[in-house]
ModelCIF file with pLDDT and N, C-alpha, C, O atoms, coordinates in Angstrom:
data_MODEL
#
_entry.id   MODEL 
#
_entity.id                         1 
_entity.type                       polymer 
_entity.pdbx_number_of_molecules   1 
#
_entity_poly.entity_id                      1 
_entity_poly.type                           'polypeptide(L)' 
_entity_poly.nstd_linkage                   no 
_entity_poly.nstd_monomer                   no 
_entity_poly.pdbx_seq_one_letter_code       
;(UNK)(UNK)(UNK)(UNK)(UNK)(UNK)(UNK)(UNK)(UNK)(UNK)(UNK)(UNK)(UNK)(UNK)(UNK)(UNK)
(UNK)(UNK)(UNK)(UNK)(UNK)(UNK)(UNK)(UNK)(UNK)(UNK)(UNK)(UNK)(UNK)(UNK)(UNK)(UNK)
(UNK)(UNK)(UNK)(UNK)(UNK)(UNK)(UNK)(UNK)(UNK)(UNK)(UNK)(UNK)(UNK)(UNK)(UNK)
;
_entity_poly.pdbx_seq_one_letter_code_can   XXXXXXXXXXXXXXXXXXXXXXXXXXXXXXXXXXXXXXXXXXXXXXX 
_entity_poly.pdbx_strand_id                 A 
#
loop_
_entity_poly_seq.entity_id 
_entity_poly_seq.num 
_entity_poly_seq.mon_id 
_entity_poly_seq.hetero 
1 1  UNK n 
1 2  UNK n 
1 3  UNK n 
1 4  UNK n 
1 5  UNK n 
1 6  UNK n 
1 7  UNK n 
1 8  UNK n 
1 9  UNK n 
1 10 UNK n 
1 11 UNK n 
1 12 UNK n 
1 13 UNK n 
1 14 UNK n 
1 15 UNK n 
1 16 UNK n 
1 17 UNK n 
1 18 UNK n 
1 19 UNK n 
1 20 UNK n 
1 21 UNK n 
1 22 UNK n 
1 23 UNK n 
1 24 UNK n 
1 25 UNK n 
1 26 UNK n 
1 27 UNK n 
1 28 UNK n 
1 29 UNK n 
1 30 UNK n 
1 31 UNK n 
1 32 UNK n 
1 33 UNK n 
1 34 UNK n 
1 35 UNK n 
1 36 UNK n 
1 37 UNK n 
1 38 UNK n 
1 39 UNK n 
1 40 UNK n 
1 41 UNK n 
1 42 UNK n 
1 43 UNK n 
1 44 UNK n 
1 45 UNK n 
1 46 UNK n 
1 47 UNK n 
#
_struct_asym.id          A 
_struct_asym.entity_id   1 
#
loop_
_ma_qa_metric.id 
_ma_qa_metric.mode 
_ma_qa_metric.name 
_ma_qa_metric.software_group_id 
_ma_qa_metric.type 
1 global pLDDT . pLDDT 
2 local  pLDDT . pLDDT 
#
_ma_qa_metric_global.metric_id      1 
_ma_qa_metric_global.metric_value   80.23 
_ma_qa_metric_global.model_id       1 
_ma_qa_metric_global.ordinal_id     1 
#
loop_
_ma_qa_metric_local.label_asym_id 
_ma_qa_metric_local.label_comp_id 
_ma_qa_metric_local.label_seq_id 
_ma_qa_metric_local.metric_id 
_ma_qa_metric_local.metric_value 
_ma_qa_metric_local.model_id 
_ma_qa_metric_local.ordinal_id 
A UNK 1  2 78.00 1 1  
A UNK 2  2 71.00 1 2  
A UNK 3  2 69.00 1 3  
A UNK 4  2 75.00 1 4  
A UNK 5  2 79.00 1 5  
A UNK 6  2 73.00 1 6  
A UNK 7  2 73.00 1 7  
A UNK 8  2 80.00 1 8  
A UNK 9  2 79.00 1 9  
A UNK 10 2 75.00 1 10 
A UNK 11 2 76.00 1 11 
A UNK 12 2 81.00 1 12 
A UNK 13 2 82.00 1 13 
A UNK 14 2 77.00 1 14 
A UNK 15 2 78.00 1 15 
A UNK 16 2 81.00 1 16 
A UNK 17 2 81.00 1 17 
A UNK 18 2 76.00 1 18 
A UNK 19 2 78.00 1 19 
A UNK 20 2 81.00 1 20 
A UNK 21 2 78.00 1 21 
A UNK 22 2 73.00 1 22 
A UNK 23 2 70.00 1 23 
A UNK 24 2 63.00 1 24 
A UNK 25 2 71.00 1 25 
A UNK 26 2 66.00 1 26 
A UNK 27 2 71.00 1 27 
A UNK 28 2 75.00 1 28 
A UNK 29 2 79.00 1 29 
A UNK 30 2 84.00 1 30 
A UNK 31 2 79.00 1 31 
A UNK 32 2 80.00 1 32 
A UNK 33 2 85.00 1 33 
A UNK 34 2 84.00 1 34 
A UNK 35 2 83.00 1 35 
A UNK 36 2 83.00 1 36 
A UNK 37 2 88.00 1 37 
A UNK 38 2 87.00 1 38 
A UNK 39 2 88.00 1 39 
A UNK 40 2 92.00 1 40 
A UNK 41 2 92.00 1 41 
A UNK 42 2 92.00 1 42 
A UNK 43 2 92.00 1 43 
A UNK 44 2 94.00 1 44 
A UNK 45 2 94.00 1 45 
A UNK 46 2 93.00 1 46 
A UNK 47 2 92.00 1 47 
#
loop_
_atom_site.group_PDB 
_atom_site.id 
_atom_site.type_symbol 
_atom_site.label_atom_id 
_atom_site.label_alt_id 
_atom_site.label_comp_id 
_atom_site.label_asym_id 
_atom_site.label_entity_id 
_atom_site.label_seq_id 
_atom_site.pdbx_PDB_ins_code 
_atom_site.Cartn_x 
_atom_site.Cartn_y 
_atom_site.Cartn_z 
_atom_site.occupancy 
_atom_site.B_iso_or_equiv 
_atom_site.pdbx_formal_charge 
_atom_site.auth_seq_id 
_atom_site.auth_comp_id 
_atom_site.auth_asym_id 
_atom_site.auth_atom_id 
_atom_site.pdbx_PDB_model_num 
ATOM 1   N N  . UNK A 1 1  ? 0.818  -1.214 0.000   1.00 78.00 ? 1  UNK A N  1 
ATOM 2   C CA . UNK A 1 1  ? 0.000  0.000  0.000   1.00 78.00 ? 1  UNK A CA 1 
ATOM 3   C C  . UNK A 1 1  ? 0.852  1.265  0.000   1.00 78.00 ? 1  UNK A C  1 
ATOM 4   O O  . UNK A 1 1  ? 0.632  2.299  -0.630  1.00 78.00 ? 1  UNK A O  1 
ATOM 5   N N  . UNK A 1 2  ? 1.809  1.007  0.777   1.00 71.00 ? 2  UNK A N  1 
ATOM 6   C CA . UNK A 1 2  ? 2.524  2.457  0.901   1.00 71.00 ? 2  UNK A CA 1 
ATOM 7   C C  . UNK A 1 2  ? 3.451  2.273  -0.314  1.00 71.00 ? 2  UNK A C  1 
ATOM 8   O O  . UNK A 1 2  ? 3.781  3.450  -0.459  1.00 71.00 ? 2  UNK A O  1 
ATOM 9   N N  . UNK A 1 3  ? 4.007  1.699  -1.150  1.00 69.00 ? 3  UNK A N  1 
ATOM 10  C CA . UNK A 1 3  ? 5.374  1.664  -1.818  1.00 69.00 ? 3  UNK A CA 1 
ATOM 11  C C  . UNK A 1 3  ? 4.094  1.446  -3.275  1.00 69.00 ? 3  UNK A C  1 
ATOM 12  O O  . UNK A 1 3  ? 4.298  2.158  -4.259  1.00 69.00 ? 3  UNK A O  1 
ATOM 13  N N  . UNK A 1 4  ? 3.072  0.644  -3.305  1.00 75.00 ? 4  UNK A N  1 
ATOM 14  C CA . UNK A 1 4  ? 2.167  0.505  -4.921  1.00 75.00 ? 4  UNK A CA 1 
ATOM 15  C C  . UNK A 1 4  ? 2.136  1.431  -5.070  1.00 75.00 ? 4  UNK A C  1 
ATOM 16  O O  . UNK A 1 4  ? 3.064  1.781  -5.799  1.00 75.00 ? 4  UNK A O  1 
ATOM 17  N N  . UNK A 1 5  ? 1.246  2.551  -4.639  1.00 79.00 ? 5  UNK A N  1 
ATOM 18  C CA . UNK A 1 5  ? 0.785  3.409  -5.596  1.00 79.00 ? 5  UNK A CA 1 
ATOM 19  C C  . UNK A 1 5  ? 2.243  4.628  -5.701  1.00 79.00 ? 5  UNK A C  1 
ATOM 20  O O  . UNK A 1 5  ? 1.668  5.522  -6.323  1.00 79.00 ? 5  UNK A O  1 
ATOM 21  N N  . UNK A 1 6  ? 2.912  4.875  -5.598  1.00 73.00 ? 6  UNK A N  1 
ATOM 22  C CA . UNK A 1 6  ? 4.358  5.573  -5.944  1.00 73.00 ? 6  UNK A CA 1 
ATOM 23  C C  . UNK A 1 6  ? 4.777  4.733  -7.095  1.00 73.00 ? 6  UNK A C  1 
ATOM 24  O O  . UNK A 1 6  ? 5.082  5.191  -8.196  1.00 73.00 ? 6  UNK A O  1 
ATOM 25  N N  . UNK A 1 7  ? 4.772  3.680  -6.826  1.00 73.00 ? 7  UNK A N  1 
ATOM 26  C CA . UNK A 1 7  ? 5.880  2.907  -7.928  1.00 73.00 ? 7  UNK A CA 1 
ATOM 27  C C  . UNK A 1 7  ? 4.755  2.909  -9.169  1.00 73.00 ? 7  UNK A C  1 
ATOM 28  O O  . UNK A 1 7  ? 4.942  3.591  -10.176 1.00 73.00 ? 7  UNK A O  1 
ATOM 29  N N  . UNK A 1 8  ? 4.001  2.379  -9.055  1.00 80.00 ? 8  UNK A N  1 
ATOM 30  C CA . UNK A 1 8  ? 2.489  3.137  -10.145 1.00 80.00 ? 8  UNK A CA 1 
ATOM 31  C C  . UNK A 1 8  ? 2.995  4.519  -10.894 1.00 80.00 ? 8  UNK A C  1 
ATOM 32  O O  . UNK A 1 8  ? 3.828  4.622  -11.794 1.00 80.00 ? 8  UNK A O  1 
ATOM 33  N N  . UNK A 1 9  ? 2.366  5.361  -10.355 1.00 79.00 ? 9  UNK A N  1 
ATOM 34  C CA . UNK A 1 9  ? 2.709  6.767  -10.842 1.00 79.00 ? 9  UNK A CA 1 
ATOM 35  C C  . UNK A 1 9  ? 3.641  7.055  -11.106 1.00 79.00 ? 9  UNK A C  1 
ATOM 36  O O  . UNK A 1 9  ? 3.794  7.962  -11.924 1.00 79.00 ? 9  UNK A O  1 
ATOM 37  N N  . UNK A 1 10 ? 4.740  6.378  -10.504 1.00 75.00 ? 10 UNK A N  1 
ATOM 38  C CA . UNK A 1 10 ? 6.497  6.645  -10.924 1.00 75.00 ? 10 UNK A CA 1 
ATOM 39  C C  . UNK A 1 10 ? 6.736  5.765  -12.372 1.00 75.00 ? 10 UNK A C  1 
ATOM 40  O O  . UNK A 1 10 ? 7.245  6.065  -13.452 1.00 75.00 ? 10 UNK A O  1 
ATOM 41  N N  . UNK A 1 11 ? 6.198  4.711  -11.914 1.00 76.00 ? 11 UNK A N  1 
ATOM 42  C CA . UNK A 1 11 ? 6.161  3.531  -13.830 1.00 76.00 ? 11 UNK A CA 1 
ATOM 43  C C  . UNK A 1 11 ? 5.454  4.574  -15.172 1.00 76.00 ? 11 UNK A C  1 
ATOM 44  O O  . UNK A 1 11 ? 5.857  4.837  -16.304 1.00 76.00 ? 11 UNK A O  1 
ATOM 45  N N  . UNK A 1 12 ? 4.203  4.985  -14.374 1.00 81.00 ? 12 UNK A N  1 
ATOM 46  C CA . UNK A 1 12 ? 3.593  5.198  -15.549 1.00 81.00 ? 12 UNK A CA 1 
ATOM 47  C C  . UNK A 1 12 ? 3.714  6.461  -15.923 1.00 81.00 ? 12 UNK A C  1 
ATOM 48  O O  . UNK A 1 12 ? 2.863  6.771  -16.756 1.00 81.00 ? 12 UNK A O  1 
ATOM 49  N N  . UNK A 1 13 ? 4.740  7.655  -15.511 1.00 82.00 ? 13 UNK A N  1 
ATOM 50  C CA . UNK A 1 13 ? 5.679  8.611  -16.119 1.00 82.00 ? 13 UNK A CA 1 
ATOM 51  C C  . UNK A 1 13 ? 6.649  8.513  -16.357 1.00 82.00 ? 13 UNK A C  1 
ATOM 52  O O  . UNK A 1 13 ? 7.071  9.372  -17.132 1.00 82.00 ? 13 UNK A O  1 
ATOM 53  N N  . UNK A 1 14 ? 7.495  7.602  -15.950 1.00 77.00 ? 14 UNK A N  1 
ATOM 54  C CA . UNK A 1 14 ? 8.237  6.585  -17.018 1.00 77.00 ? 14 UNK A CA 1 
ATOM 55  C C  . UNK A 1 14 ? 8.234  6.506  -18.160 1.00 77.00 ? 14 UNK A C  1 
ATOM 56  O O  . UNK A 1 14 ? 8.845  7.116  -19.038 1.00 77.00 ? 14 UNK A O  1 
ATOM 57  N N  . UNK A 1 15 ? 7.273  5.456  -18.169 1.00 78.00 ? 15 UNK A N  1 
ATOM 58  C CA . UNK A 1 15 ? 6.761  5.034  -19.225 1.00 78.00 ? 15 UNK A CA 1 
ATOM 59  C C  . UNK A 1 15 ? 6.503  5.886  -20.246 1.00 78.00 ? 15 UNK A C  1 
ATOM 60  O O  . UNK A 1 15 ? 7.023  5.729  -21.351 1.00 78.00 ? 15 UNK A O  1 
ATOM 61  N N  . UNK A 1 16 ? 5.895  6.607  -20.044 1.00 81.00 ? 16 UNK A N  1 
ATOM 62  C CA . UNK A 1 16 ? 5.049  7.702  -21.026 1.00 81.00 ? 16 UNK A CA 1 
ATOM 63  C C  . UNK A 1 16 ? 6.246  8.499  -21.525 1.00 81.00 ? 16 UNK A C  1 
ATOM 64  O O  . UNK A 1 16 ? 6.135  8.870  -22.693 1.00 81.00 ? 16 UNK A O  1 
ATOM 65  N N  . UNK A 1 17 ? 7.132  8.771  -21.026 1.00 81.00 ? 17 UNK A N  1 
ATOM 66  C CA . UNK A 1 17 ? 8.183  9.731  -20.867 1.00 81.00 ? 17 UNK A CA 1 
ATOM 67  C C  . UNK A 1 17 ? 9.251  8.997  -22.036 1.00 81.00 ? 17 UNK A C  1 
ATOM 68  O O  . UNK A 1 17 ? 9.773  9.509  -23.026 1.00 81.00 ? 17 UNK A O  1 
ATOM 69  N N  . UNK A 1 18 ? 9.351  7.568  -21.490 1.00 76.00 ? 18 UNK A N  1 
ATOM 70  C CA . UNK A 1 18 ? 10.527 7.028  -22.287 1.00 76.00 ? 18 UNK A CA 1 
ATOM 71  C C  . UNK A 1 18 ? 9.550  6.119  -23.526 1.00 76.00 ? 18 UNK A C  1 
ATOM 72  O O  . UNK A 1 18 ? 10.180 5.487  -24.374 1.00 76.00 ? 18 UNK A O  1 
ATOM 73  N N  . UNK A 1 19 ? 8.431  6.108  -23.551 1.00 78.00 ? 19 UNK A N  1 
ATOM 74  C CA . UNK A 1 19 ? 8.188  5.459  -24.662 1.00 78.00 ? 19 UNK A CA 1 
ATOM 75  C C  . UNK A 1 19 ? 7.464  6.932  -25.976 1.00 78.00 ? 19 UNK A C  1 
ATOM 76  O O  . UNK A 1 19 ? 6.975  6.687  -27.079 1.00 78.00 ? 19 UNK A O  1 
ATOM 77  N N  . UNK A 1 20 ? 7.584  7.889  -25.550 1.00 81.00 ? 20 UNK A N  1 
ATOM 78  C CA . UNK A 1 20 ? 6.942  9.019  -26.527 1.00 81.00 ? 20 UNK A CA 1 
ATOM 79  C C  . UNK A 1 20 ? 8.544  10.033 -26.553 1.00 81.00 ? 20 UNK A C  1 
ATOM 80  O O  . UNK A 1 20 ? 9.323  10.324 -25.646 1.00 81.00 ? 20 UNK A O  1 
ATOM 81  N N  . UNK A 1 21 ? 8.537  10.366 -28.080 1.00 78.00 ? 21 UNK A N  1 
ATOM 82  C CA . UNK A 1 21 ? 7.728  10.653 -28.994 1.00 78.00 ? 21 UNK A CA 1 
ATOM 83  C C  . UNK A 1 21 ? 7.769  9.803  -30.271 1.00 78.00 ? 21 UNK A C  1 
ATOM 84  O O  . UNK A 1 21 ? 7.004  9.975  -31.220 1.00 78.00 ? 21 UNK A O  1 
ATOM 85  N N  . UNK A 1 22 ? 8.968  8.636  -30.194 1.00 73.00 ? 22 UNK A N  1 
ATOM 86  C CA . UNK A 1 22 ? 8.717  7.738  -30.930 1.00 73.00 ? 22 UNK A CA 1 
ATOM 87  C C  . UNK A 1 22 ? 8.302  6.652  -30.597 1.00 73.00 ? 22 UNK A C  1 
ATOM 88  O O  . UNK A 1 22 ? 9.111  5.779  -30.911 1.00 73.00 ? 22 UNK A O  1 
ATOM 89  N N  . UNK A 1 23 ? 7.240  6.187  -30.004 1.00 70.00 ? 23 UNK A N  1 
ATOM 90  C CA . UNK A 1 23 ? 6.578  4.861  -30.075 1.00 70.00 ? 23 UNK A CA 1 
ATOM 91  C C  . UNK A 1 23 ? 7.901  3.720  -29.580 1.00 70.00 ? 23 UNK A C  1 
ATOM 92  O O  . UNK A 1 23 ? 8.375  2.944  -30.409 1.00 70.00 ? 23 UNK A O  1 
ATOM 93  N N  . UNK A 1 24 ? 8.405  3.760  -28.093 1.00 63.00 ? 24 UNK A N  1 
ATOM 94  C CA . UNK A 1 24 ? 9.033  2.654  -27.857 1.00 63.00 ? 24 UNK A CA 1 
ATOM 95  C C  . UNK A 1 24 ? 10.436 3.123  -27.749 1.00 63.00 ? 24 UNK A C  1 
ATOM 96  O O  . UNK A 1 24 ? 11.079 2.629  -26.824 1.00 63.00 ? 24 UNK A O  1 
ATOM 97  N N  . UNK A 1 25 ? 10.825 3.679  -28.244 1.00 71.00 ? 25 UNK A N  1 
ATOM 98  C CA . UNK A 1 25 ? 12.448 3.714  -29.293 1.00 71.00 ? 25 UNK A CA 1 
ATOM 99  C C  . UNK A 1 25 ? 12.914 4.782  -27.956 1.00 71.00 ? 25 UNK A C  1 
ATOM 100 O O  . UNK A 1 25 ? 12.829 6.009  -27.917 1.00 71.00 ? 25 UNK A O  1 
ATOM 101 N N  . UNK A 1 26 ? 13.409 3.863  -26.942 1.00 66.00 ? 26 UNK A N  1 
ATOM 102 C CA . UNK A 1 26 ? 13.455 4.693  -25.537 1.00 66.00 ? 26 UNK A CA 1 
ATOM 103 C C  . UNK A 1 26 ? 14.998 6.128  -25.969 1.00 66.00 ? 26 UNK A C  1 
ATOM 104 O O  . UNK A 1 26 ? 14.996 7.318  -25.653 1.00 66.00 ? 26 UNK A O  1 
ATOM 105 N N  . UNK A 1 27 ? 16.130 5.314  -26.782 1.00 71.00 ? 27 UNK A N  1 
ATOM 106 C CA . UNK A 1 27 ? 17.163 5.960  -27.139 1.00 71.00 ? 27 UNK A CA 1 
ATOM 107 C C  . UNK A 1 27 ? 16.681 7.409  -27.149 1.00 71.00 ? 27 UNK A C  1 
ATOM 108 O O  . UNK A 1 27 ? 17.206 8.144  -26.313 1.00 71.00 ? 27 UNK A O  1 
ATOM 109 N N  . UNK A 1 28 ? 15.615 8.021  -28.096 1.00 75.00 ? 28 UNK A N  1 
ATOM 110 C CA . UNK A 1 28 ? 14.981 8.657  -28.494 1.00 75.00 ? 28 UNK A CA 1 
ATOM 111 C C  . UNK A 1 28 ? 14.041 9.504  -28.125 1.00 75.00 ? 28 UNK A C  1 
ATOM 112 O O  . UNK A 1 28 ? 13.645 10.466 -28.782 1.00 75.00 ? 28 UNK A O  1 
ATOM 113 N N  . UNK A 1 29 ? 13.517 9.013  -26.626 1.00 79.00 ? 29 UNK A N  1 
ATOM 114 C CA . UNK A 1 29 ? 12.578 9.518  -26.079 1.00 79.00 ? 29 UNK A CA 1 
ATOM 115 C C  . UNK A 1 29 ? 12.617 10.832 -25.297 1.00 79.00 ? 29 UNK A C  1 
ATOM 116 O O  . UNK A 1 29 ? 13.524 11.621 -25.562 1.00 79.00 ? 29 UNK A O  1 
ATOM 117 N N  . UNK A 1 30 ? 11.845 11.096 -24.491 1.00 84.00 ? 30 UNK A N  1 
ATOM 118 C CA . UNK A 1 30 ? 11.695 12.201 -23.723 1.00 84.00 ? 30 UNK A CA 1 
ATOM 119 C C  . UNK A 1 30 ? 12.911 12.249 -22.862 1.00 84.00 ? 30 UNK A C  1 
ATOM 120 O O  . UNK A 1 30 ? 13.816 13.083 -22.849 1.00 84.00 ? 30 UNK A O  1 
ATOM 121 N N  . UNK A 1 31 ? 12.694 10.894 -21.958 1.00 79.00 ? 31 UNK A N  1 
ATOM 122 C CA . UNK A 1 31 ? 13.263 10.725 -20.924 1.00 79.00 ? 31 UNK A CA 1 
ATOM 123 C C  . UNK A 1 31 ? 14.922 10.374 -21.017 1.00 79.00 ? 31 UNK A C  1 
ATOM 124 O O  . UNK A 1 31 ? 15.830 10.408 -20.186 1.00 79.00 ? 31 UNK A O  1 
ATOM 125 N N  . UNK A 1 32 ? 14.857 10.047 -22.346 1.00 80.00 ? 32 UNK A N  1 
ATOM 126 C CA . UNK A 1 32 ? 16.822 9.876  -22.595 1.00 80.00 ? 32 UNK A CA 1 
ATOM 127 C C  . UNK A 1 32 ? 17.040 11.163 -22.731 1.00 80.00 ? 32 UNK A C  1 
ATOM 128 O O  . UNK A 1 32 ? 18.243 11.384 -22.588 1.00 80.00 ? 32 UNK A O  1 
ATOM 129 N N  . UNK A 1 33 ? 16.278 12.358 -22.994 1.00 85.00 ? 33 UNK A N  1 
ATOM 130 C CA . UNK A 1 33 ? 16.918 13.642 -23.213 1.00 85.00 ? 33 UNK A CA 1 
ATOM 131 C C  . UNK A 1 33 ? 17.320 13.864 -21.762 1.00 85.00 ? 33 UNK A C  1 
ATOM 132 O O  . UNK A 1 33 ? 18.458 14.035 -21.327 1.00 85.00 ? 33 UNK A O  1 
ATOM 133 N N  . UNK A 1 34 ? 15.983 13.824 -20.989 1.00 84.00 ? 34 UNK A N  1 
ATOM 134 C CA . UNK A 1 34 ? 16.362 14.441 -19.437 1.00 84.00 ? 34 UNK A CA 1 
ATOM 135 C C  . UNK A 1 34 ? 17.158 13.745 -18.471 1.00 84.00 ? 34 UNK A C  1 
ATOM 136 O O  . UNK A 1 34 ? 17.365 14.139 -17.323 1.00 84.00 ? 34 UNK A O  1 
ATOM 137 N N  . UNK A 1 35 ? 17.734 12.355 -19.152 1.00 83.00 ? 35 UNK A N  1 
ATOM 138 C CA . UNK A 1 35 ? 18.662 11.489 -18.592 1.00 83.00 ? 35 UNK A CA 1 
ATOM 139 C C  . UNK A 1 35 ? 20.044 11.708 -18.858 1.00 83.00 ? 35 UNK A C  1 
ATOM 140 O O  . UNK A 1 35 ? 20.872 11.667 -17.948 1.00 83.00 ? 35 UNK A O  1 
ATOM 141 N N  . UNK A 1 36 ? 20.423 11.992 -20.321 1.00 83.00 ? 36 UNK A N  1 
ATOM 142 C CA . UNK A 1 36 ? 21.249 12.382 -20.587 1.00 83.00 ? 36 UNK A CA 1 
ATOM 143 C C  . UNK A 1 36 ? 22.093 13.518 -20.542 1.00 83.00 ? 36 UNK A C  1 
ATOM 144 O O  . UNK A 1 36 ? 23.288 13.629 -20.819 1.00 83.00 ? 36 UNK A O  1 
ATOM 145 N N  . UNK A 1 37 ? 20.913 14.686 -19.979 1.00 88.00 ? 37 UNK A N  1 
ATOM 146 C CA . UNK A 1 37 ? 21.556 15.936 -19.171 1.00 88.00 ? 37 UNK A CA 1 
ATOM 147 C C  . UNK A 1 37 ? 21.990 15.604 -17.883 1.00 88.00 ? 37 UNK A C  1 
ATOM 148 O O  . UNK A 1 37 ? 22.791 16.432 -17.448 1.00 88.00 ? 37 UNK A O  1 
ATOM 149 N N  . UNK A 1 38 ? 21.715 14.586 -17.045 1.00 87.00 ? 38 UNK A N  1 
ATOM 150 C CA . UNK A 1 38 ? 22.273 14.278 -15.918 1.00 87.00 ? 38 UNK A CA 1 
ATOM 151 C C  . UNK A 1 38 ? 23.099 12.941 -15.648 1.00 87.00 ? 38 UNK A C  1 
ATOM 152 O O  . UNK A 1 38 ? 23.409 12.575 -14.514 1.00 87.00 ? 38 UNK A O  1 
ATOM 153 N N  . UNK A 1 39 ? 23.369 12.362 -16.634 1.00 88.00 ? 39 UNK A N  1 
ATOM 154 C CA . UNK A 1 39 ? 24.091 11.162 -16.908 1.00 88.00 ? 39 UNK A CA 1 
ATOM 155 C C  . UNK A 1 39 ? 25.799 11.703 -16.819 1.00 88.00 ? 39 UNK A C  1 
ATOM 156 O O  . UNK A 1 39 ? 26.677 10.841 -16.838 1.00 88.00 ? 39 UNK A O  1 
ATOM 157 N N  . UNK A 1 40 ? 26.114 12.965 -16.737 1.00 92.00 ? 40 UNK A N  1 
ATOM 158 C CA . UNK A 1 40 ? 27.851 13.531 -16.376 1.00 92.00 ? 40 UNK A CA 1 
ATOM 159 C C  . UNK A 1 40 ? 27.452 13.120 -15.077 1.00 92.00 ? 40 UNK A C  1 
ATOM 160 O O  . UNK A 1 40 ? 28.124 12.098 -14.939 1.00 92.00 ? 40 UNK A O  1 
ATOM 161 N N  . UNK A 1 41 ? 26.728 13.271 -13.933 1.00 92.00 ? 41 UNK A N  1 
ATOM 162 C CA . UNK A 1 41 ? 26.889 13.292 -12.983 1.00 92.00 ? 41 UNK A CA 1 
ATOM 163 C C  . UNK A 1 41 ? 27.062 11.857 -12.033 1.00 92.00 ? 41 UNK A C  1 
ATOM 164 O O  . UNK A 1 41 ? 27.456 11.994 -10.875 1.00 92.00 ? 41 UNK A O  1 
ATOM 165 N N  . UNK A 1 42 ? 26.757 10.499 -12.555 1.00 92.00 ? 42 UNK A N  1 
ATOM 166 C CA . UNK A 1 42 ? 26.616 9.225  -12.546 1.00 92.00 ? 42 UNK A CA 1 
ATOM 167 C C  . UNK A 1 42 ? 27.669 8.831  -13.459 1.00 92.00 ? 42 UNK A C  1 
ATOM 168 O O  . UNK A 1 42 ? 28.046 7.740  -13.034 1.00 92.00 ? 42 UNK A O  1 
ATOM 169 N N  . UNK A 1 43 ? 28.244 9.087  -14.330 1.00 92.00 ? 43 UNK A N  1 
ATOM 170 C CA . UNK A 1 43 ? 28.657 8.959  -15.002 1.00 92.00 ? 43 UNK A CA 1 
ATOM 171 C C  . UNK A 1 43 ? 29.825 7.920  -13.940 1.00 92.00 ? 43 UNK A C  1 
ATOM 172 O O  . UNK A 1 43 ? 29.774 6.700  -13.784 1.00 92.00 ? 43 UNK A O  1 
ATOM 173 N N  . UNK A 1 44 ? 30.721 8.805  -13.395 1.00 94.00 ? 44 UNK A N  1 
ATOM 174 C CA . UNK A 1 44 ? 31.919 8.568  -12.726 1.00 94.00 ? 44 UNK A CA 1 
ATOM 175 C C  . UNK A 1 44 ? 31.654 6.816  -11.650 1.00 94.00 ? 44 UNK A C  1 
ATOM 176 O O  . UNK A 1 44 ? 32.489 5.965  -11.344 1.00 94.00 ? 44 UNK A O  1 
ATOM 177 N N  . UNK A 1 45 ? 30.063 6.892  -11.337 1.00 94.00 ? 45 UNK A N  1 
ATOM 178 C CA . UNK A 1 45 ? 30.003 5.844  -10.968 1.00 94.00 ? 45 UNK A CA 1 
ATOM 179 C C  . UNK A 1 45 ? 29.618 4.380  -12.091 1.00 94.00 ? 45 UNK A C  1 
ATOM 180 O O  . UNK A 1 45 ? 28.916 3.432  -11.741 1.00 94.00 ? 45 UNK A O  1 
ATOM 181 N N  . UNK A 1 46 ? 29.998 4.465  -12.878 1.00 93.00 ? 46 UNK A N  1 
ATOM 182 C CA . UNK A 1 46 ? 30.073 3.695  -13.548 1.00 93.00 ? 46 UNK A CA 1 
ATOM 183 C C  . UNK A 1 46 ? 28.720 3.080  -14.686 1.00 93.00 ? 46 UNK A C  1 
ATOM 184 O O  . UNK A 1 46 ? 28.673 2.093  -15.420 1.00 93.00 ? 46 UNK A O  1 
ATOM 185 N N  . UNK A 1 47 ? 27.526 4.415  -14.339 1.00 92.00 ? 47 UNK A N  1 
ATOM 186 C CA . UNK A 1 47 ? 26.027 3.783  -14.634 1.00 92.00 ? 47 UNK A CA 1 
ATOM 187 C C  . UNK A 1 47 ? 25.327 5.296  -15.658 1.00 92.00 ? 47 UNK A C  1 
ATOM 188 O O  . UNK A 1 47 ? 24.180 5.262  -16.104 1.00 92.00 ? 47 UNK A O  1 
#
């Protein structure tokens, strides 16, 4: 109860995020843009 509905709402902007604006093609998506502006910072750890 306490951890479903977060991980819900957290999946399903996710989701939406990394599967638009091309249909799936996550490389491409929303969410690789806003990942990839913060991916220097992780970077160093190896991920």
């Amino acid at each position: 109860r306490r951890a479903g509905p977060v991980i819900f709402m957290v999946s399903v902007v996710i989701w939406f995020l990394g599967y638009f604006p091309q249909n799936g093609e996550l490389q491409s998506s929303y969410l690789a843009m806003i990942g990839q502006w913060i991916e220097p910072i992780f970077e160093p750890l190896g991920l």
